[in-house]
C-alpha atoms as a PDB file:
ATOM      1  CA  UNK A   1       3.886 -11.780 -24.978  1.00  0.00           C
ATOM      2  CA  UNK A   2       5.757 -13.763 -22.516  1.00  0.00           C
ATOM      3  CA  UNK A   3       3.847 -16.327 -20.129  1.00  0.00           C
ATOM      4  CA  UNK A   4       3.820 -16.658 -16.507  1.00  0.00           C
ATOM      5  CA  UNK A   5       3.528 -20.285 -16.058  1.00  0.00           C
ATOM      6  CA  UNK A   6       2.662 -22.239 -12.248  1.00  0.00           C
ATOM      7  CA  UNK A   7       3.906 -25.748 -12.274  1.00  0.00           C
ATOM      8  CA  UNK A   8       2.531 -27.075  -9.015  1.00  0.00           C
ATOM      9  CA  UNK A   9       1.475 -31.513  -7.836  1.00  0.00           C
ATOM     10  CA  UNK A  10       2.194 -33.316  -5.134  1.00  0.00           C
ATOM     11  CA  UNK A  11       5.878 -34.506  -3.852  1.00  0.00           C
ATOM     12  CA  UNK A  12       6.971 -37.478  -5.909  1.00  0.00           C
ATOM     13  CA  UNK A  13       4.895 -36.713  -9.283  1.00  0.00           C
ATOM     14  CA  UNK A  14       7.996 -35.303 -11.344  1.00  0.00           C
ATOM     15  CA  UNK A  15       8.253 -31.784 -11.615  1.00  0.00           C
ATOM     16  CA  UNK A  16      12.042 -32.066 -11.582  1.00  0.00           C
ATOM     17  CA  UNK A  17      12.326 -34.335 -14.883  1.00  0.00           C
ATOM     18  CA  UNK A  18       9.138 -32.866 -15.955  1.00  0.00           C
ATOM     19  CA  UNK A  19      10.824 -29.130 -15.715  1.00  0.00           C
ATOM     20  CA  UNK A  20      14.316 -30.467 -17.214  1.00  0.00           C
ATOM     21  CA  UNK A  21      12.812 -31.388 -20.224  1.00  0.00           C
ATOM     22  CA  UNK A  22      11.109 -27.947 -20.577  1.00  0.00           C
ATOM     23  CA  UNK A  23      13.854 -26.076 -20.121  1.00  0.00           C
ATOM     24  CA  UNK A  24      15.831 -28.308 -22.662  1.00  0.00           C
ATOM     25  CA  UNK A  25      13.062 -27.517 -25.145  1.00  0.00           C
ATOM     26  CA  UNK A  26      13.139 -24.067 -24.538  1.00  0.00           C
ATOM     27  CA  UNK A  27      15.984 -22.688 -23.368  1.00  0.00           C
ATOM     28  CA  UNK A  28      15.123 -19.111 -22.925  1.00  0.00           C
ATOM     29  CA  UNK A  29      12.592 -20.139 -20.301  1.00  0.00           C
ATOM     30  CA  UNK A  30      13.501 -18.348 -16.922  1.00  0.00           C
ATOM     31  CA  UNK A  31      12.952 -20.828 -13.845  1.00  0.00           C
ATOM     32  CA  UNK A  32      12.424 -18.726 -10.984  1.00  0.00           C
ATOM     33  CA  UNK A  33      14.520 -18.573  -8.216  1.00  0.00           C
ATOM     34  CA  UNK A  34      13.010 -18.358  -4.912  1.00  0.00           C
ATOM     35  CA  UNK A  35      14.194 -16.622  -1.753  1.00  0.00           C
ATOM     36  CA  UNK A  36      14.467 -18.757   1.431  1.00  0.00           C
ATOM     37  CA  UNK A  37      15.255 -17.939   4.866  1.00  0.00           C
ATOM     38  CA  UNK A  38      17.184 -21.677   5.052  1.00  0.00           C
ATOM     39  CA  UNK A  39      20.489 -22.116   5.447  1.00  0.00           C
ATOM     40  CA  UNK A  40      22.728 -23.022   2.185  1.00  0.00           C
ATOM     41  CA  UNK A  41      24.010 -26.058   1.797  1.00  0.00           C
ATOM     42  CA  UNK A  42      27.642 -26.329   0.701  1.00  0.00           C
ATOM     43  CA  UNK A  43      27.646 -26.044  -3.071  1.00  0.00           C
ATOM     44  CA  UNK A  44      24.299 -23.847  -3.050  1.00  0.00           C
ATOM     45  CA  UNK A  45      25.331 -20.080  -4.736  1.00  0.00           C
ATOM     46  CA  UNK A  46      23.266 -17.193  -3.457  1.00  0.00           C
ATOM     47  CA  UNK A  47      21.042 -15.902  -6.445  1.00  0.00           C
ATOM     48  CA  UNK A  48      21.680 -19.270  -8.207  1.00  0.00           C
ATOM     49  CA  UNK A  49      20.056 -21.887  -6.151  1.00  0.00           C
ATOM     50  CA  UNK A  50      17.956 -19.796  -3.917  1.00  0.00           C
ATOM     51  CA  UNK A  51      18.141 -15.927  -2.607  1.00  0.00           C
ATOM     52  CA  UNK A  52      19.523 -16.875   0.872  1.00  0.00           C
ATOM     53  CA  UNK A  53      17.934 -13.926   3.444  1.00  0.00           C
ATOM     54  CA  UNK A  54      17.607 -13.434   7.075  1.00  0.00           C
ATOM     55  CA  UNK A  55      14.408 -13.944   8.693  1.00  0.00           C
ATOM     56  CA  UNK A  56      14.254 -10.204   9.170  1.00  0.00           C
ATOM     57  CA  UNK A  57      14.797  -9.358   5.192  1.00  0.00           C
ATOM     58  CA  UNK A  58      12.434 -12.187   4.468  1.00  0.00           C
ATOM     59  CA  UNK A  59      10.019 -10.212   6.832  1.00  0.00           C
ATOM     60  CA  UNK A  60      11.007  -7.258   4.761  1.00  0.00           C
ATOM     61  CA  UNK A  61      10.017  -8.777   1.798  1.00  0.00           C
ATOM     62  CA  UNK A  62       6.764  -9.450   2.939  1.00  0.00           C
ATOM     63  CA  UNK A  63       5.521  -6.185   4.609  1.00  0.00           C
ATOM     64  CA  UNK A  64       7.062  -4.197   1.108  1.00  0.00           C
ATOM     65  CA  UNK A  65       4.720  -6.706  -0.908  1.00  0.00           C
ATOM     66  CA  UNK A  66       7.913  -7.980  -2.596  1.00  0.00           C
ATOM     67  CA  UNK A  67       6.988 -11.222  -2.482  1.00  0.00           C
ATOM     68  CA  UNK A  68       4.014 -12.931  -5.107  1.00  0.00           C
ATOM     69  CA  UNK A  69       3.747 -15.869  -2.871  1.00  0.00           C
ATOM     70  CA  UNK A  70       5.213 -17.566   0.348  1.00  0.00           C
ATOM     71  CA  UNK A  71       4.922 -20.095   2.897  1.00  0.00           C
ATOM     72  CA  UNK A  72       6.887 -21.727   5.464  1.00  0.00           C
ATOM     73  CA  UNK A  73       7.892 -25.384   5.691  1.00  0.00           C
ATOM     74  CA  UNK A  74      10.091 -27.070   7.956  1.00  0.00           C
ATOM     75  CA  UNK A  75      10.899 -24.321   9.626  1.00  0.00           C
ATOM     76  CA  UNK A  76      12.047 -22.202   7.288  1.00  0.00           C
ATOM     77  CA  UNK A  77      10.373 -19.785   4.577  1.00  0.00           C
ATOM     78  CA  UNK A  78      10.456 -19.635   0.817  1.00  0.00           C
ATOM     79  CA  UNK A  79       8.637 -17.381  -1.837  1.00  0.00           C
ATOM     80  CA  UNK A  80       8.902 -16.431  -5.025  1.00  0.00           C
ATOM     81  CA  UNK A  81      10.026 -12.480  -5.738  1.00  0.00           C
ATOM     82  CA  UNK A  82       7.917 -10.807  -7.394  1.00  0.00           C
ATOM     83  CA  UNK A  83      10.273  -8.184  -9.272  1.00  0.00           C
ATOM     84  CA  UNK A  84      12.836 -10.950 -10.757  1.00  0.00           C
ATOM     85  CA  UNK A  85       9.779 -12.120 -12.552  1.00  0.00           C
ATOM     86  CA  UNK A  86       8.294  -9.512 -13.593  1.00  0.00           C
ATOM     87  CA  UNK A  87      11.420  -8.399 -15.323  1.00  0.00           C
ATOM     88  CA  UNK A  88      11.887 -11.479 -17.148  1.00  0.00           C
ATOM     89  CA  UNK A  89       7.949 -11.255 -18.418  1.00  0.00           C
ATOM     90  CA  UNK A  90       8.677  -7.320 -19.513  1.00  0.00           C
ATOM     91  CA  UNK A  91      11.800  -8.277 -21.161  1.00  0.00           C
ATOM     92  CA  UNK A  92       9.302 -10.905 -22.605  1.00  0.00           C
ATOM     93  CA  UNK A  93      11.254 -14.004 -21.426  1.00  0.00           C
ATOM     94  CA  UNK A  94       8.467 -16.791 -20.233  1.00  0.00           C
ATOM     95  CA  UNK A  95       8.646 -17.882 -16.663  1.00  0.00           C
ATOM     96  CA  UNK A  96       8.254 -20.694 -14.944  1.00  0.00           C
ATOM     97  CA  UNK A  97       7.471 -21.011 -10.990  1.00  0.00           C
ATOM     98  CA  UNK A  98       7.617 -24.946  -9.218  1.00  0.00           C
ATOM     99  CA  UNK A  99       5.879 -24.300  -6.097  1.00  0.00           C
ATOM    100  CA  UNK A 100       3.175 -25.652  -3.744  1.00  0.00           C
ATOM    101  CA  UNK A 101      -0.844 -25.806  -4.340  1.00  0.00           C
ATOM    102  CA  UNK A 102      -0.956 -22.479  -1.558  1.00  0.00           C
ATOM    103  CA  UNK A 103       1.251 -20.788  -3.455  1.00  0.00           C
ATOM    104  CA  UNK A 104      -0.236 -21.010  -6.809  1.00  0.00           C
ATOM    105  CA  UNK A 105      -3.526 -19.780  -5.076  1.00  0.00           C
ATOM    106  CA  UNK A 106      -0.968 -16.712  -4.104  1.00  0.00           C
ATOM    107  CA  UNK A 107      -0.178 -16.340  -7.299  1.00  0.00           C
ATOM    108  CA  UNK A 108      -3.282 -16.480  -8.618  1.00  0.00           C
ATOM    109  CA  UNK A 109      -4.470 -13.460  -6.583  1.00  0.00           C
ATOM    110  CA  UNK A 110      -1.301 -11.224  -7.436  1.00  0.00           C
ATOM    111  CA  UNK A 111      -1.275 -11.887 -11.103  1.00  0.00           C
ATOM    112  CA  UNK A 112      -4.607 -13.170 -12.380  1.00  0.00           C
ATOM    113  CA  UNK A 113      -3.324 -13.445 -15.851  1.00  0.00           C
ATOM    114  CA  UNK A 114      -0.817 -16.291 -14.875  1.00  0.00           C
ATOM    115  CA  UNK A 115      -1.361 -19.621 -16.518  1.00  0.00           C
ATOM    116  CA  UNK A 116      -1.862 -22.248 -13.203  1.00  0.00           C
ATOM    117  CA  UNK A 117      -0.903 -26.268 -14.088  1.00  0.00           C
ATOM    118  CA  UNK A 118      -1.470 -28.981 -11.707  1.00  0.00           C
ATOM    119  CA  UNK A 119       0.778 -31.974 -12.715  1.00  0.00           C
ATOM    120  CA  UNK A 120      -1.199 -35.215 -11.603  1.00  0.00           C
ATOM    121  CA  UNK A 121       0.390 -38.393 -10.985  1.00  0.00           C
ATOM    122  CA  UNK A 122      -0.922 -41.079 -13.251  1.00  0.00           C
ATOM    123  CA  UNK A 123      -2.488 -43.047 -10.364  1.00  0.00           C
ATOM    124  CA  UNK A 124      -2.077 -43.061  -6.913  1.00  0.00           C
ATOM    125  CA  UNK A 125      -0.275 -46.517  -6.598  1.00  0.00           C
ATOM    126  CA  UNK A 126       2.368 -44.887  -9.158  1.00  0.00           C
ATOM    127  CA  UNK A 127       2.836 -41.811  -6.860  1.00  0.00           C
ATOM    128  CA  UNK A 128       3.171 -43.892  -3.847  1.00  0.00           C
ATOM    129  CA  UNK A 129       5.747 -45.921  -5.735  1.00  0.00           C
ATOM    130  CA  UNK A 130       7.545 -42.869  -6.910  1.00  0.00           C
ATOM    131  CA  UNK A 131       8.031 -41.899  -3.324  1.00  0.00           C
ATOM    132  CA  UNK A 132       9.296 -44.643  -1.487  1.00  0.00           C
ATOM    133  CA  UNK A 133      10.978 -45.722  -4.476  1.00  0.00           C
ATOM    134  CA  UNK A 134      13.035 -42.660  -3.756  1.00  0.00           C
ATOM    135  CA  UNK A 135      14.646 -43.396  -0.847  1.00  0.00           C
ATOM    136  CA  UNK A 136      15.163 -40.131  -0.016  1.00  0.00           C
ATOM    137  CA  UNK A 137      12.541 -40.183   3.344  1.00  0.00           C
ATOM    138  CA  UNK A 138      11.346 -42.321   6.119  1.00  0.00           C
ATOM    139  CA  UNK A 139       8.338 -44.116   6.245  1.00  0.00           C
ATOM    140  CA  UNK A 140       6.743 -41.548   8.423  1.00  0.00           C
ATOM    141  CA  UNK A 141       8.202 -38.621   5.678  1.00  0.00           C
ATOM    142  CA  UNK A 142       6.193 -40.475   3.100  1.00  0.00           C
ATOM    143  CA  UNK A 143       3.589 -40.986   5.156  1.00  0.00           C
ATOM    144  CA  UNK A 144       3.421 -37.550   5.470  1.00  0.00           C
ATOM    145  CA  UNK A 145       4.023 -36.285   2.049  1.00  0.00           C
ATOM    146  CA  UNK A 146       1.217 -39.254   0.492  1.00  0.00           C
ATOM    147  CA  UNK A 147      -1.022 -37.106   3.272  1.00  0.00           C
ATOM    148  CA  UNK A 148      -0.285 -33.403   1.728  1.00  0.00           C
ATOM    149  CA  UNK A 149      -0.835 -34.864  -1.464  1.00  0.00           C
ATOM    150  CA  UNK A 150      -4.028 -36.314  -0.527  1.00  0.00           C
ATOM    151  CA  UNK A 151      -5.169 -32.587  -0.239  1.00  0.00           C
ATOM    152  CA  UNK A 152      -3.699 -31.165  -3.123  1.00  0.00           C
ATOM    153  CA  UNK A 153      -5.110 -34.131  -5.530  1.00  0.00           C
ATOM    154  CA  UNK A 154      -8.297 -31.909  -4.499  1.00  0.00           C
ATOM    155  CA  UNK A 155      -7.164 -28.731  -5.433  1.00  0.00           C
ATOM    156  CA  UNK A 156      -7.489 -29.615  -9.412  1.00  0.00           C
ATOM    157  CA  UNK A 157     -10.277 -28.015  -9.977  1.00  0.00           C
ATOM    158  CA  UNK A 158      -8.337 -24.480  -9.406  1.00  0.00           C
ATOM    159  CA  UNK A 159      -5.835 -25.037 -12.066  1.00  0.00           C
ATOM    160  CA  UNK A 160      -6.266 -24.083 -15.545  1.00  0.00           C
ATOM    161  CA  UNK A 161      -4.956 -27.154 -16.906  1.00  0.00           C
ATOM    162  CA  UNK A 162      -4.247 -30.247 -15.426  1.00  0.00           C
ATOM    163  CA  UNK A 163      -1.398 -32.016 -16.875  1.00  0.00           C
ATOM    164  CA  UNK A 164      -0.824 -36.336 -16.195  1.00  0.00           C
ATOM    165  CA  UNK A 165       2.963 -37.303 -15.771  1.00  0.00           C
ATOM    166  CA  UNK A 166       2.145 -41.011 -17.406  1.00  0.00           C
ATOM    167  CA  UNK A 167       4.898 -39.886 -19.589  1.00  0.00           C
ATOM    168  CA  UNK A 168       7.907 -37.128 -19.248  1.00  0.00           C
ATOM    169  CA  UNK A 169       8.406 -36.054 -22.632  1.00  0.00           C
ATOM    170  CA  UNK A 170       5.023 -36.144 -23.498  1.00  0.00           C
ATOM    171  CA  UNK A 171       4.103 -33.591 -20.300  1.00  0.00           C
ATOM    172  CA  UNK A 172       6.684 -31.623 -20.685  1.00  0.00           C
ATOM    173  CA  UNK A 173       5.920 -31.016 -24.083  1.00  0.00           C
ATOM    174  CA  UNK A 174       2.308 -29.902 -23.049  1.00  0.00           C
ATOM    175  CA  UNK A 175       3.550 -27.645 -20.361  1.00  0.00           C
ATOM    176  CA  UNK A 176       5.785 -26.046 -23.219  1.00  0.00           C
ATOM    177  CA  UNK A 177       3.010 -25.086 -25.593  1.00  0.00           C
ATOM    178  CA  UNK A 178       1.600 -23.055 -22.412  1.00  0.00           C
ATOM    179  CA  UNK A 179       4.804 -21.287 -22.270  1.00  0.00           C
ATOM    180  CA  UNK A 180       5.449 -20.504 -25.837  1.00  0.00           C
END
């Protein structure tokens, strides 16, 4: 039986390298493609990067309950479609959603039987370095994203399995025995 696994944890605390080495491990691992209501950037393929759609089809999405889970941030929309993965899990492919803490909760309600990970920084002076080491975002960005994960640092207790990024490979390789 194929899982349905919810990688979720604060800005800054790896998912990216974290999900990389997952998907290196096990190839056949579908990461899920989200819809968005943002614009693409150039390079960005529709169905590849995201599932660009107007506000109204994103609104579409939502009142046909086609969506497992969705939020808005900086002014636009994103969530996850709920048939794409549910054809991948009957096909018995395991899936793998990165999205936020909210989401997961979504999830959570929609399909009880998914398999929720919260990826934890190792402390909160590494995370802090992780994000302005960046340089992606301006002090007040970081500010902001240290704030939101202030708040999800105390959603833990949700997750089924809390996972510390103290080292990639060693993660990653916990997150794949949840998906195989």
């Amino acid at each position: 039986m194929a899982h349905l696994v919810v990688l979720s944890g604060p800005s800054g605390v790896g998912k990216s390298a974290i999900i990389s080495e997952i998907l290196n491990e096990l190839p056949d691992t579908w990461l899920s493609v989200s819809a968005t209501t943002r614009t693409p950037r150039p390079g960005e393929v529709d169905g590849v990067n995201y599932f660009f759609r107007s506000q109204q089809e994103f609104d579409d999405l939502i009142t046909h309950g086609e969506l497992l889970e969705w939020a808005q941030f900086a002014g636009n929309r994103y969530g996850t479609p709920r048939r794409a993965v549910q054809e991948r899990l009957d096909a018995g492919i395991p899936v793998l959603l990165e999205i936020e803490v909210q989401g997961a909760m979504q999830v959570r309600a929609a399909m009880p039987e998914a398999i929720l990970v919260f990826l934890k920084p190792p402390s909160w002076e590494e995370l802090e370095s992780r994000l302005v080491g960046r340089g992606t975002e301006t002090p007040e960005q970081v500010a902001i994203r240290l704030e939101t994960a202030r708040s999800e640092l105390e959603s833990v207790d949700f997750f089924d399995h809390v996972v510390v990024n103290d080292d990639v490979s060693r993660a990653a390789l916990e997150l794949v025995s949840y998906l195989s």
